[in-house]
PDB file of N, CA and C in Angstrom:
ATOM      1  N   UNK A   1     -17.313  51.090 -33.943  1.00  0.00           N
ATOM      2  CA  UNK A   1     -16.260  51.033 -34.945  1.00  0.00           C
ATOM      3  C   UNK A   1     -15.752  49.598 -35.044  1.00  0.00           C
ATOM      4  N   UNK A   2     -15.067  48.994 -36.590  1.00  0.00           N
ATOM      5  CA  UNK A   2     -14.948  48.117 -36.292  1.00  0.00           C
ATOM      6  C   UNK A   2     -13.271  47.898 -36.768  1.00  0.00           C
ATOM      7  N   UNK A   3     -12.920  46.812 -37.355  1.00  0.00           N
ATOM      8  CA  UNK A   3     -11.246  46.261 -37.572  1.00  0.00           C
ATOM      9  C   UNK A   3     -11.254  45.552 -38.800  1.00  0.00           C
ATOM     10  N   UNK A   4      -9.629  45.974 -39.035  1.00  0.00           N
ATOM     11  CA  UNK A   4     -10.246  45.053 -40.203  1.00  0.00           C
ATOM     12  C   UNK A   4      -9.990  42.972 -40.215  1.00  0.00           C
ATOM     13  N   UNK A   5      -9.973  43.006 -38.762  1.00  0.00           N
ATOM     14  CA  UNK A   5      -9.856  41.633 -38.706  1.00  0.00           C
ATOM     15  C   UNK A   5     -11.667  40.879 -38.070  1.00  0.00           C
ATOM     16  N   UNK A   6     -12.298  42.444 -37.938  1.00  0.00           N
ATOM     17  CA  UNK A   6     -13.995  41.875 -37.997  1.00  0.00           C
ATOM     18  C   UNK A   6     -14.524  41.304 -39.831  1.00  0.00           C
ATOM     19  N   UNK A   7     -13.860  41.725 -40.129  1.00  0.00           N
ATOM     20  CA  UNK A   7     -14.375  41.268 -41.836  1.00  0.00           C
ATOM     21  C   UNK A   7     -14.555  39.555 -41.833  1.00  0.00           C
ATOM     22  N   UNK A   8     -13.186  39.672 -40.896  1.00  0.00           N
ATOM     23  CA  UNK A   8     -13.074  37.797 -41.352  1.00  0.00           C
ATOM     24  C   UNK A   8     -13.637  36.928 -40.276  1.00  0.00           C
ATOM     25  N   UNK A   9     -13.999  37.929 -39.306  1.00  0.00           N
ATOM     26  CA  UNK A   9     -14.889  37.337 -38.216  1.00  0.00           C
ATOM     27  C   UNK A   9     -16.171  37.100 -39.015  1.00  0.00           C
ATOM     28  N   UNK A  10     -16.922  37.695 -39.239  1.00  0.00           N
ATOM     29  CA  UNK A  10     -17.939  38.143 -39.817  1.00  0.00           C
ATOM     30  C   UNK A  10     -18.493  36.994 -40.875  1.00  0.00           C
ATOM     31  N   UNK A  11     -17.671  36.582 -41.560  1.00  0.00           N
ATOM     32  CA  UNK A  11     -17.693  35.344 -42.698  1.00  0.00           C
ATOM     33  C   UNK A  11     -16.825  34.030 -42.147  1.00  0.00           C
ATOM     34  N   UNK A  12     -16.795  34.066 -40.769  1.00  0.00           N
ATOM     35  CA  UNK A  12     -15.970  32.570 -39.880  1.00  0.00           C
ATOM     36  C   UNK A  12     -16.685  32.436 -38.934  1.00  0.00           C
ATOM     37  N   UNK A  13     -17.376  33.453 -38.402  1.00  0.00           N
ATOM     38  CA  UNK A  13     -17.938  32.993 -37.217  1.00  0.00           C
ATOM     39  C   UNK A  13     -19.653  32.453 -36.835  1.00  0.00           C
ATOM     40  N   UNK A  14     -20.108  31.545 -36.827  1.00  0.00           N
ATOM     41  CA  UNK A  14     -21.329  31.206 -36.764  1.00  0.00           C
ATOM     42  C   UNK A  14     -22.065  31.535 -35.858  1.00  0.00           C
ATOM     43  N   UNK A  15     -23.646  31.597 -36.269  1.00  0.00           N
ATOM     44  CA  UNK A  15     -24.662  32.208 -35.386  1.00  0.00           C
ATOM     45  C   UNK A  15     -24.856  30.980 -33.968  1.00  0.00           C
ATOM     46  N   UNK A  16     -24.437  31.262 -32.841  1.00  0.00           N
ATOM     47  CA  UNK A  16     -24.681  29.893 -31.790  1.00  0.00           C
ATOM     48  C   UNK A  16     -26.031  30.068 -31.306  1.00  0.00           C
ATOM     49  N   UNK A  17     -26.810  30.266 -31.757  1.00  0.00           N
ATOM     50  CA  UNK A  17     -28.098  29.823 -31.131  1.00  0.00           C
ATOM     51  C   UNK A  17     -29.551  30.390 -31.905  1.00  0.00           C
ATOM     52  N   UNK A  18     -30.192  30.029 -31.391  1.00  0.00           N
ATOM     53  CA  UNK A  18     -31.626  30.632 -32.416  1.00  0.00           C
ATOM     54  C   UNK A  18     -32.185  29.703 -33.438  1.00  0.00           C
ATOM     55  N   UNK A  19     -32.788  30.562 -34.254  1.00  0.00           N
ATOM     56  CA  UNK A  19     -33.416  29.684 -35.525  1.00  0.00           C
ATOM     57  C   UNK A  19     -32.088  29.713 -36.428  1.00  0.00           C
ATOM     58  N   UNK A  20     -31.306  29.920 -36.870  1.00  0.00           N
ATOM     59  CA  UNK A  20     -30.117  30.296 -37.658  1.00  0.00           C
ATOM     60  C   UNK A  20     -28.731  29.827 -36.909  1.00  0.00           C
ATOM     61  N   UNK A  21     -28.728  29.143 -36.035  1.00  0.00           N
ATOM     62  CA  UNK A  21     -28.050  28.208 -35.330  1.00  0.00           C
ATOM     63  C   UNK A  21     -26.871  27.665 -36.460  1.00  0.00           C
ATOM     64  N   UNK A  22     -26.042  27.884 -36.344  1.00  0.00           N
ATOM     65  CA  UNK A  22     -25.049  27.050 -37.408  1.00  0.00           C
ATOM     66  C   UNK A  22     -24.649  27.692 -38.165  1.00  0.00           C
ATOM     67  N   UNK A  23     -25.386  28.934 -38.857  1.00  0.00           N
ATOM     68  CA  UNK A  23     -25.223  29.744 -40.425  1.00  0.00           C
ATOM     69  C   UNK A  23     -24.157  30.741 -40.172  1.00  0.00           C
ATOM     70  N   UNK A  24     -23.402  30.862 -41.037  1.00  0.00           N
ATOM     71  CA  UNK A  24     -22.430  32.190 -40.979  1.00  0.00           C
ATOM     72  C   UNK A  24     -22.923  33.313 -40.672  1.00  0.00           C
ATOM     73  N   UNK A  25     -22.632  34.085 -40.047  1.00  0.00           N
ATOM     74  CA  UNK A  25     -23.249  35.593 -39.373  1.00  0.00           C
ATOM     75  C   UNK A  25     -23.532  36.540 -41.053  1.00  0.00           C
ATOM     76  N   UNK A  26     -22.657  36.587 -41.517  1.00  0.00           N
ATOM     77  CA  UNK A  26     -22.995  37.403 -42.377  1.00  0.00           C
ATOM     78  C   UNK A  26     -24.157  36.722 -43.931  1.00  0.00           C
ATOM     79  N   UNK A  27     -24.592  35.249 -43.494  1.00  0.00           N
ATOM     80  CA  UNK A  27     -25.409  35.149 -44.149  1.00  0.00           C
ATOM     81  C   UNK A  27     -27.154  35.181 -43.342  1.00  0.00           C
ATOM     82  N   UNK A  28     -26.787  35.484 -42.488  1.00  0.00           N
ATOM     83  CA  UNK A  28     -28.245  35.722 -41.826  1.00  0.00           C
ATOM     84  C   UNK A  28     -29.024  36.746 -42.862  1.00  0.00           C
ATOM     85  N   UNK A  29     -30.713  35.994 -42.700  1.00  0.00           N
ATOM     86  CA  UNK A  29     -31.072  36.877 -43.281  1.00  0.00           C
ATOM     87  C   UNK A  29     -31.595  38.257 -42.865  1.00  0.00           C
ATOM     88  N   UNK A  30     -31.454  38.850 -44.053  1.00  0.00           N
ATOM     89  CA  UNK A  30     -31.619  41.031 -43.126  1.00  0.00           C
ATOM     90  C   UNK A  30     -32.581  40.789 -42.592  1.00  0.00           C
ATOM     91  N   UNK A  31     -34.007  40.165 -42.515  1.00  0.00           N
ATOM     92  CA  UNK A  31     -35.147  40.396 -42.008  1.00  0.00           C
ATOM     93  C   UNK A  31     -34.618  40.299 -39.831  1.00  0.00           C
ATOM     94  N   UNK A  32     -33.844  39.604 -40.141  1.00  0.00           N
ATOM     95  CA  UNK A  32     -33.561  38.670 -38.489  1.00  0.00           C
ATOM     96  C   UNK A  32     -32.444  39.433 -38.203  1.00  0.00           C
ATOM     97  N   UNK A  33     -31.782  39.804 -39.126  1.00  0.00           N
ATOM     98  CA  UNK A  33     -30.630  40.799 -38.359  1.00  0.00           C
ATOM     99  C   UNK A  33     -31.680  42.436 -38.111  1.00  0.00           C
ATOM    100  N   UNK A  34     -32.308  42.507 -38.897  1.00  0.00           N
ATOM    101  CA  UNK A  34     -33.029  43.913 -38.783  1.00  0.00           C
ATOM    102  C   UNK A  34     -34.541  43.885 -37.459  1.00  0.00           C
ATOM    103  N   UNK A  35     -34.549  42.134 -37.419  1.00  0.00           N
ATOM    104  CA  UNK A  35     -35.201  42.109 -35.993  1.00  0.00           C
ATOM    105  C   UNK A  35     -34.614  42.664 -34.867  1.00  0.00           C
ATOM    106  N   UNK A  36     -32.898  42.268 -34.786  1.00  0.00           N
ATOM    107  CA  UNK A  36     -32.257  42.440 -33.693  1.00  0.00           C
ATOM    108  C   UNK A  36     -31.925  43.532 -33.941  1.00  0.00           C
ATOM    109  N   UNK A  37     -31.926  44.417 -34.096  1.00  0.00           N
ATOM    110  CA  UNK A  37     -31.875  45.673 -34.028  1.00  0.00           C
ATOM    111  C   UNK A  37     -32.772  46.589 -33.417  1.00  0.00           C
ATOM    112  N   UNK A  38     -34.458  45.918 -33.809  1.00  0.00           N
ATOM    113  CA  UNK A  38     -34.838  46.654 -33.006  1.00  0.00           C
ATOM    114  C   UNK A  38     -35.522  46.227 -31.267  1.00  0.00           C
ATOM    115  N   UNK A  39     -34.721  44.785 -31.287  1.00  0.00           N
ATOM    116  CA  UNK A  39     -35.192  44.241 -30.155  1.00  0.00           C
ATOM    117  C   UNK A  39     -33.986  44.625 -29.580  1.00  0.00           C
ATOM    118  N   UNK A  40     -32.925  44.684 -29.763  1.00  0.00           N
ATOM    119  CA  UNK A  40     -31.197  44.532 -29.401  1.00  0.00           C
ATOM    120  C   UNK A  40     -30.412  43.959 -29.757  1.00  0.00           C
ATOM    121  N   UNK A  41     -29.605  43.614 -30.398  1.00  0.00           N
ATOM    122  CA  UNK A  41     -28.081  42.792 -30.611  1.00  0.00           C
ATOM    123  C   UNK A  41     -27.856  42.244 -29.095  1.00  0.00           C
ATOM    124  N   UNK A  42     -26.955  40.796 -29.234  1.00  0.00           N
ATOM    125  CA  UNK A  42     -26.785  40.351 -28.063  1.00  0.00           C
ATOM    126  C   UNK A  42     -25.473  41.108 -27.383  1.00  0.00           C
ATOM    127  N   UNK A  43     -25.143  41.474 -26.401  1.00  0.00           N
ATOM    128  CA  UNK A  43     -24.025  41.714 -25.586  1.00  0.00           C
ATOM    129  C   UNK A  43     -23.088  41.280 -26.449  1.00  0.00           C
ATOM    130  N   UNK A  44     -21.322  42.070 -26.191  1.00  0.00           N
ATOM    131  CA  UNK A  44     -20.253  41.635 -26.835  1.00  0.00           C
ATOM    132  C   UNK A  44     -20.183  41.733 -28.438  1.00  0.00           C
ATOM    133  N   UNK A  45     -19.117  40.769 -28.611  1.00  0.00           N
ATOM    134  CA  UNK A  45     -18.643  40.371 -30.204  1.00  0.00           C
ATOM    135  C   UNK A  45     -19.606  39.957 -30.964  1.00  0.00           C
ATOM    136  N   UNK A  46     -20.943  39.031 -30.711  1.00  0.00           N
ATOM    137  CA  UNK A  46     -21.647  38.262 -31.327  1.00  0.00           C
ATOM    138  C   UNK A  46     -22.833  39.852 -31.786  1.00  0.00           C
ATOM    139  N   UNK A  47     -22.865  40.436 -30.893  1.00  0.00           N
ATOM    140  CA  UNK A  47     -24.030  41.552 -31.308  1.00  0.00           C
ATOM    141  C   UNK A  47     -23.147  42.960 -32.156  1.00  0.00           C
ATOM    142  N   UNK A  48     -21.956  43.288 -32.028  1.00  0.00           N
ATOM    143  CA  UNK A  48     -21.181  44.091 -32.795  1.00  0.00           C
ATOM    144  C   UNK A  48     -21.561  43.511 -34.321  1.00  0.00           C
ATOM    145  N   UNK A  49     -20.702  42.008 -34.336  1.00  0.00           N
ATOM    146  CA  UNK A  49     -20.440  41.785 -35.686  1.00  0.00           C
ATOM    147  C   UNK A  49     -22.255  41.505 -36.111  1.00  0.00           C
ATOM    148  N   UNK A  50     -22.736  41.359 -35.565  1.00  0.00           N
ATOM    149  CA  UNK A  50     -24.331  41.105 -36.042  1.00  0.00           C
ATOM    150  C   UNK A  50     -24.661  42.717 -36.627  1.00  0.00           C
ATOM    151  N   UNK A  51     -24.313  43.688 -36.046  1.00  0.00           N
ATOM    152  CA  UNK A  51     -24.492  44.768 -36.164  1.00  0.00           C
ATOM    153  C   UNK A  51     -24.050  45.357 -37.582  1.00  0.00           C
ATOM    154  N   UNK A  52     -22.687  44.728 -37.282  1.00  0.00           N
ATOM    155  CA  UNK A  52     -21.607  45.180 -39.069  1.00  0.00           C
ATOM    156  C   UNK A  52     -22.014  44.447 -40.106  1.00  0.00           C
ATOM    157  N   UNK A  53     -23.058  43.051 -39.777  1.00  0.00           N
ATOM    158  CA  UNK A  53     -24.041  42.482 -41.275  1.00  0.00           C
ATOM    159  C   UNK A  53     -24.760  42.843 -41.454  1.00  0.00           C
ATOM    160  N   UNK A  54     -25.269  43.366 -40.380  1.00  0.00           N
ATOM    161  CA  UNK A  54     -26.938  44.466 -41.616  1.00  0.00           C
ATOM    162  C   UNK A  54     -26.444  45.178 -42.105  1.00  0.00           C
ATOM    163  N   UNK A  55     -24.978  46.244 -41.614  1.00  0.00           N
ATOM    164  CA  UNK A  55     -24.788  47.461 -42.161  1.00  0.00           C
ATOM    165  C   UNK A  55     -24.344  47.021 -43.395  1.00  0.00           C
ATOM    166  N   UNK A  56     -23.256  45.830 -43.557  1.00  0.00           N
ATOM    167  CA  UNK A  56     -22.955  45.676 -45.045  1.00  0.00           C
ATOM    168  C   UNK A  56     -24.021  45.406 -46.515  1.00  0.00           C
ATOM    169  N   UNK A  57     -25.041  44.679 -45.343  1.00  0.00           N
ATOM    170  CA  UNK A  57     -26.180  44.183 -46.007  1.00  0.00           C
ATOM    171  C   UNK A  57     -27.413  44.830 -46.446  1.00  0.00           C
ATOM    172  N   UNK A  58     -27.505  46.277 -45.916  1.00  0.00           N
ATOM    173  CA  UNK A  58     -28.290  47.087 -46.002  1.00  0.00           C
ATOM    174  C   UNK A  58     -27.887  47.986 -47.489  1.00  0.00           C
ATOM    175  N   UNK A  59     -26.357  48.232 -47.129  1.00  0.00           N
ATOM    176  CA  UNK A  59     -25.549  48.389 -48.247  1.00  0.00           C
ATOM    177  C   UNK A  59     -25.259  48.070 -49.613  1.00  0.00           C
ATOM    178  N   UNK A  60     -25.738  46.690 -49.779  1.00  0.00           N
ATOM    179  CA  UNK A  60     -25.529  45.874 -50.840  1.00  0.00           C
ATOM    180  C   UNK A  60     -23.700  45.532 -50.758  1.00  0.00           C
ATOM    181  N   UNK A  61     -22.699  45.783 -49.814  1.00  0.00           N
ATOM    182  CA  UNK A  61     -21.655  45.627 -49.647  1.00  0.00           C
ATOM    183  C   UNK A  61     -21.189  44.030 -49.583  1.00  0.00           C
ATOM    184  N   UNK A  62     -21.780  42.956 -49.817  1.00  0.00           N
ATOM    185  CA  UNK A  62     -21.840  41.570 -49.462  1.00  0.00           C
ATOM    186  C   UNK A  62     -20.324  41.151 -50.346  1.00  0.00           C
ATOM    187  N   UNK A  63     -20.104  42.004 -51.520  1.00  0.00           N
ATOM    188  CA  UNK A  63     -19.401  42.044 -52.826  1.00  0.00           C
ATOM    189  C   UNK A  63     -17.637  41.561 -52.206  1.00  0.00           C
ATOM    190  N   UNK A  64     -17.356  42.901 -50.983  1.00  0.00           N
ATOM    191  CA  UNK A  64     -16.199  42.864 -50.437  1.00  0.00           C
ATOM    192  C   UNK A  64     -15.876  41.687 -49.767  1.00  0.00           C
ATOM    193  N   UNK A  65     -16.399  40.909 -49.663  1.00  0.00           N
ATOM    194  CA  UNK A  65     -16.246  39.606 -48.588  1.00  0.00           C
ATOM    195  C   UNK A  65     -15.891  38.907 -49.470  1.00  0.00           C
ATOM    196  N   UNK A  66     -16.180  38.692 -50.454  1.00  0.00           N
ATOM    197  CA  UNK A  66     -15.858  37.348 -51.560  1.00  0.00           C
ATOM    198  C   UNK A  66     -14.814  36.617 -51.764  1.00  0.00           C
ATOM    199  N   UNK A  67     -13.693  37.829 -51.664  1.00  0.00           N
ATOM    200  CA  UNK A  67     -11.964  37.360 -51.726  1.00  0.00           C
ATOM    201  C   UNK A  67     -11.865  36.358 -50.171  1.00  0.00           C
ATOM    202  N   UNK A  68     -12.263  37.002 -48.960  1.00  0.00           N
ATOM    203  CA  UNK A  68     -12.204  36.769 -48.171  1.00  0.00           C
ATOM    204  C   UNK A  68     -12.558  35.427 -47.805  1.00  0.00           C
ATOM    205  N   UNK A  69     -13.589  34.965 -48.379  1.00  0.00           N
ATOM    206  CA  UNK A  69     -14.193  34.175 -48.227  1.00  0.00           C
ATOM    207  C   UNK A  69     -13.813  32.748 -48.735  1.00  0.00           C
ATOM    208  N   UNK A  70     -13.682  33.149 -49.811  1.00  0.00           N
ATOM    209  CA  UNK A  70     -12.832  32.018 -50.576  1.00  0.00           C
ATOM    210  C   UNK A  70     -11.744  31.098 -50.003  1.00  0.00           C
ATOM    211  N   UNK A  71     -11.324  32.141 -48.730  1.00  0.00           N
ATOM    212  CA  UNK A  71     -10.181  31.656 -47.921  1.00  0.00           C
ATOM    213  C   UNK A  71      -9.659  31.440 -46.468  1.00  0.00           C
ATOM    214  N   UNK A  72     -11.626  31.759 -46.296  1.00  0.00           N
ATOM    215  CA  UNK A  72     -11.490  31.575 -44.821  1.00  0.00           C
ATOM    216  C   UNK A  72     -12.726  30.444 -44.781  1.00  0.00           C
ATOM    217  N   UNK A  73     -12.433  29.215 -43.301  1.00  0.00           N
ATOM    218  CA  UNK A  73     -13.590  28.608 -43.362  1.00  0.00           C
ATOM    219  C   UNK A  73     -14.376  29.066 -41.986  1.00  0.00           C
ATOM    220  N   UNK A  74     -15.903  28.513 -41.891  1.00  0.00           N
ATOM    221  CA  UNK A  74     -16.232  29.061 -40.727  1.00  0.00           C
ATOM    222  C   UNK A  74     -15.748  28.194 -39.958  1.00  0.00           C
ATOM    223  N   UNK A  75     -16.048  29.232 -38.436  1.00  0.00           N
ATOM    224  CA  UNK A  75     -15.604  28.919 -37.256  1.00  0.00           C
ATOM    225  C   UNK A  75     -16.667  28.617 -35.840  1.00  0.00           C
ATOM    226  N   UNK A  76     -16.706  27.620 -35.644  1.00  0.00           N
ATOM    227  CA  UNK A  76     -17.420  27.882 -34.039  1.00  0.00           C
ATOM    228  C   UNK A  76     -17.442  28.772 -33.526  1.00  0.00           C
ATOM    229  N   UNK A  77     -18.527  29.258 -32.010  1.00  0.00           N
ATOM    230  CA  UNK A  77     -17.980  29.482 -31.298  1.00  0.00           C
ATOM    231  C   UNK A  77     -17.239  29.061 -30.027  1.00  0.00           C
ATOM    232  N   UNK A  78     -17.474  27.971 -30.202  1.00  0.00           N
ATOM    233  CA  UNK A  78     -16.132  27.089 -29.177  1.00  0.00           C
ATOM    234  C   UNK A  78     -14.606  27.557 -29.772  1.00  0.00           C
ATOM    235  N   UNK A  79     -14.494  27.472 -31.060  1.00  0.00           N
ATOM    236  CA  UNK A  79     -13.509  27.127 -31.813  1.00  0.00           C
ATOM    237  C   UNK A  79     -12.913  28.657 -31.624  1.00  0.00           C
ATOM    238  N   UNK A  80     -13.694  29.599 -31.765  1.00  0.00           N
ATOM    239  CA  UNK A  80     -13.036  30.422 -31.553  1.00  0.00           C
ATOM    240  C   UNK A  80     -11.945  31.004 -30.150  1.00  0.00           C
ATOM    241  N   UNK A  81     -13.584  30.464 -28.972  1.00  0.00           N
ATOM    242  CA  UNK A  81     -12.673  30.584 -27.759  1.00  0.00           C
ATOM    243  C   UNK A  81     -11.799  30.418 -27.309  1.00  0.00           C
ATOM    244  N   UNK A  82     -11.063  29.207 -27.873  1.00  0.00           N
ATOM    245  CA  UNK A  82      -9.707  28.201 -27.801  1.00  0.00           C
ATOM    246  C   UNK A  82      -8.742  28.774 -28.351  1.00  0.00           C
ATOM    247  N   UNK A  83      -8.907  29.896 -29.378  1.00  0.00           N
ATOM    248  CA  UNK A  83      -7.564  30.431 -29.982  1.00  0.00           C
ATOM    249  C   UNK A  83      -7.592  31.697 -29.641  1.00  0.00           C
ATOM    250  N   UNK A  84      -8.256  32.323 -27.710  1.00  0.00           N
ATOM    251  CA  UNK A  84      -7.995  33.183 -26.914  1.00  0.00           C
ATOM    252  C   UNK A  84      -6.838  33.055 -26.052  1.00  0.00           C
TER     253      UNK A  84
END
């Protein structure tokens, strides 16, 4: 299950490692999020919200983020840790 403060995770928080290193989570492409799925999502927050972009993306749901987006910028994950 998720929150509705994963939405804005989701479009702030960047992929830290891999081939997609840098890119917003929710712009990964489905092929690589639908890899990790069937290899595994990583442990924690980073494999949840990886989890809630295929589902939006499988969806065609990409639509709802837009407002959001407009007004959030991305985020590290350093950047995030620091405002724990």
């Amino acid at each position: 299950m998720f929150d509705k403060t994963d939405l804005i995770r989701l479009i702030s928080t960047v992929m830290p490692f891999g081939k997609y290193q840098g890119k917003v989570l929710i712009d990964l492409p489905e092929e690589y999020l639908l890899w990790f799925s069937h290899k595994g999502f990583p442990d924690g927050d980073l494999g949840r919200l990886m989890a809630l972009a295929l589902e939006i993306r499988i969806h065609g749901l990409e639509d709802i983020l837009k407002p959001l987006r407009a007004q959030t910028a991305p985020q590290t994950t350093a950047n995030q840790e620091t405002r724990h």
